[in-house]
C-alpha atoms as a PDB file:
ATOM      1  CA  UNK A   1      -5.646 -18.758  55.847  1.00  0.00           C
ATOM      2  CA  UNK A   2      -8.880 -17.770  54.093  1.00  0.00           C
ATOM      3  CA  UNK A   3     -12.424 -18.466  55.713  1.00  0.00           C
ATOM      4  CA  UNK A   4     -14.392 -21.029  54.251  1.00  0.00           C
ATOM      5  CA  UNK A   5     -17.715 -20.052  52.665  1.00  0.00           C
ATOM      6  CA  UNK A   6     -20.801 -21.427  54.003  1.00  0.00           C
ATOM      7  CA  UNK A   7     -23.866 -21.486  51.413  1.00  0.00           C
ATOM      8  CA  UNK A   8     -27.210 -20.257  52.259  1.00  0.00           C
ATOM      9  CA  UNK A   9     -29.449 -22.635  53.154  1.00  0.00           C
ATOM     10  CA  UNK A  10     -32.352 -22.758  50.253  1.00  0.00           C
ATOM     11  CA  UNK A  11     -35.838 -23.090  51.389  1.00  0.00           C
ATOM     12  CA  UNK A  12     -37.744 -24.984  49.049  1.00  0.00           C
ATOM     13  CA  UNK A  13     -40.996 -23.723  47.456  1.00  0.00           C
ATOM     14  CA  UNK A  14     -44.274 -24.615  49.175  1.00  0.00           C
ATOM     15  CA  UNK A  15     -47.243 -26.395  47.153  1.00  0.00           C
ATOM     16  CA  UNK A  16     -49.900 -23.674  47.526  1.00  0.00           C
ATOM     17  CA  UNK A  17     -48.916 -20.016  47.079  1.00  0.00           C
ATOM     18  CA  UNK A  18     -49.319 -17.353  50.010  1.00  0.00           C
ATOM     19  CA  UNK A  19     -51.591 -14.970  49.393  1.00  0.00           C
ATOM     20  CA  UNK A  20     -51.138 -11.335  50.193  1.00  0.00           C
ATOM     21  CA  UNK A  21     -54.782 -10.344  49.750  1.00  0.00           C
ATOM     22  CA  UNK A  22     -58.455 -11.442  51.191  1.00  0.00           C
ATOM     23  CA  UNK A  23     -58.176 -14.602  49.845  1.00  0.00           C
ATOM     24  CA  UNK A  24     -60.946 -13.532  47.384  1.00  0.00           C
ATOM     25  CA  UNK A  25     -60.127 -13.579  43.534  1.00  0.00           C
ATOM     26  CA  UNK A  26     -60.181 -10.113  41.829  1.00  0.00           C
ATOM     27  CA  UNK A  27     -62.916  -9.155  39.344  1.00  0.00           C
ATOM     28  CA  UNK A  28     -60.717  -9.876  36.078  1.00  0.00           C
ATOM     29  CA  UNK A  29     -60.504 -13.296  37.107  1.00  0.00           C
ATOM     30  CA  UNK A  30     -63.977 -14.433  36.866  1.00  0.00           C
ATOM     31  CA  UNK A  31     -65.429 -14.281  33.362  1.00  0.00           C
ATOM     32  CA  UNK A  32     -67.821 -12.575  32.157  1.00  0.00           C
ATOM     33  CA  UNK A  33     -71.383 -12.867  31.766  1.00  0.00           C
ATOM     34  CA  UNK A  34     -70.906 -12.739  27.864  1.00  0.00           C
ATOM     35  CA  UNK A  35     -68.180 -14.784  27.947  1.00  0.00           C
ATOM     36  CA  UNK A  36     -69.775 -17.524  30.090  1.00  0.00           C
ATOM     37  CA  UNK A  37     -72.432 -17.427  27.589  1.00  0.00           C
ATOM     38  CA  UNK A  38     -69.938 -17.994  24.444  1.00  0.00           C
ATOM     39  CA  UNK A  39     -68.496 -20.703  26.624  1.00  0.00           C
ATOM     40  CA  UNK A  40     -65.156 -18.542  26.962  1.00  0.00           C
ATOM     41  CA  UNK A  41     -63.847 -19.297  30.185  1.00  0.00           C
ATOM     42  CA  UNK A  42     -59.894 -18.882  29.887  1.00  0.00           C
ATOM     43  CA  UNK A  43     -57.894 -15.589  30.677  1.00  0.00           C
ATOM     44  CA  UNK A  44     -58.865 -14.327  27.011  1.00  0.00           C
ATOM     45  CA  UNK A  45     -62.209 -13.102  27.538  1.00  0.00           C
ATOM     46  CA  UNK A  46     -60.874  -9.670  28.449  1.00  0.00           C
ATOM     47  CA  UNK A  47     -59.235  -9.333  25.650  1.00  0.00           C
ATOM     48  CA  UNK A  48     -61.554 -10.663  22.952  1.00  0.00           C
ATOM     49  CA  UNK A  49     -62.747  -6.946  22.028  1.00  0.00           C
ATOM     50  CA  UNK A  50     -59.464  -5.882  21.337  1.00  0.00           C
ATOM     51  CA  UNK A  51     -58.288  -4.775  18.166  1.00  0.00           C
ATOM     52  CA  UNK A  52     -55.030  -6.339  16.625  1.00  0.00           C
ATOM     53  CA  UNK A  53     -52.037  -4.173  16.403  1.00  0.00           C
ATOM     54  CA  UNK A  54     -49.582  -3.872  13.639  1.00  0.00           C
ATOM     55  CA  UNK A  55     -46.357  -5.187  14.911  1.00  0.00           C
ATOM     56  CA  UNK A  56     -45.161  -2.728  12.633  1.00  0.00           C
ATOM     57  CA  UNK A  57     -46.994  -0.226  14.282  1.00  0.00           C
ATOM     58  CA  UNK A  58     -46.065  -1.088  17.673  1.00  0.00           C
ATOM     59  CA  UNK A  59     -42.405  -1.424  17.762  1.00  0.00           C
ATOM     60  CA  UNK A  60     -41.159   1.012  15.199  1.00  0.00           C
ATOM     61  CA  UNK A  61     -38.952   2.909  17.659  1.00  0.00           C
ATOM     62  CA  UNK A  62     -37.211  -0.058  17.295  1.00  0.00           C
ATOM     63  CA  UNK A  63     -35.976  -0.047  13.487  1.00  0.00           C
ATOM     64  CA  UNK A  64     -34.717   3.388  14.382  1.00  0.00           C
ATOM     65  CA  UNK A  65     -32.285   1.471  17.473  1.00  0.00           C
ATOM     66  CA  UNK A  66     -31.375  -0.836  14.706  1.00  0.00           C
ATOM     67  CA  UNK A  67     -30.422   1.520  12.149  1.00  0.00           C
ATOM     68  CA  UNK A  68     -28.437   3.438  14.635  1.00  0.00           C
ATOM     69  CA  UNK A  69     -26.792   0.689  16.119  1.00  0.00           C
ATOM     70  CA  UNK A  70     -25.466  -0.447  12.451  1.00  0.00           C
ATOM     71  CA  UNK A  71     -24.046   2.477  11.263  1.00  0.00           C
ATOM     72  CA  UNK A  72     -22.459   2.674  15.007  1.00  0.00           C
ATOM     73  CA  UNK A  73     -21.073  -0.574  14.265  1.00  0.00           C
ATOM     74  CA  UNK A  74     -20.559   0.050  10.513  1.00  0.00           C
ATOM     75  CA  UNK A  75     -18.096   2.930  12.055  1.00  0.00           C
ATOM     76  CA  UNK A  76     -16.760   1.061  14.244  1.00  0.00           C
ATOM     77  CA  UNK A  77     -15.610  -1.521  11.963  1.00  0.00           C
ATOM     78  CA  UNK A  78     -14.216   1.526   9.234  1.00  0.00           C
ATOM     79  CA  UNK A  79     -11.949   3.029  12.422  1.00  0.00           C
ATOM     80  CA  UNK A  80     -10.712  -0.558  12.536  1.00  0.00           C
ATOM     81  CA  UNK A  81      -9.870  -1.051   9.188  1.00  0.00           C
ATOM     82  CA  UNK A  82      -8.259   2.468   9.163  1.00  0.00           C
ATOM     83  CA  UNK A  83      -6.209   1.906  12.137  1.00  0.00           C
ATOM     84  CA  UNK A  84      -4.899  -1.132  11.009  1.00  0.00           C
ATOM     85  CA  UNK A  85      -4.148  -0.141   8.028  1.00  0.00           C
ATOM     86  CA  UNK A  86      -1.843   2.619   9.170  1.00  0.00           C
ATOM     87  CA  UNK A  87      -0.254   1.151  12.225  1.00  0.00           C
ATOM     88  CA  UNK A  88       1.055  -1.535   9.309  1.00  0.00           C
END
């Protein structure tokens, strides 16, 4: 006879979240003087001087995945048809 499984026991989240650190927040959490100034007080203000980014631009190692992953499955698909065409 097989041994029953006993599940781990789950240990529920706690309301405030431990902190590894000093306790002090870091530097790129406090906004800037600028930013204070603007009245920019959310995460962005880091990133306001940013330039955008053509997505284009950014991922185009991916269209070259893409294409090679069709004409993988293009082949793919031709084998098929082949094979079952001939095993008829």
């Amino acid at each position: 006879m097989a041994k029953k499984k006993v599940a781990a026991r789950r240990v529920p989240r706690s309301a405030t979240p431990r902190m590894f650190s000093d306790g002090k927040p870091t530097q790129a959490a406090q906004p800037t003087a600028a930013a204070r100034a603007n009245g920019v007080t959310s995460r962005t203000a880091g990133s306001a001087g940013r330039a955008p980014v053509a997505l284009a631009q950014e991922y185009r190692y991916v269209t070259g995945d893409l294409r090679r992953l069709g004409l993988l499955a293009v082949g793919i698909f031709a084998v098929l048809i082949v094979l079952g065409v001939v095993v008829r």
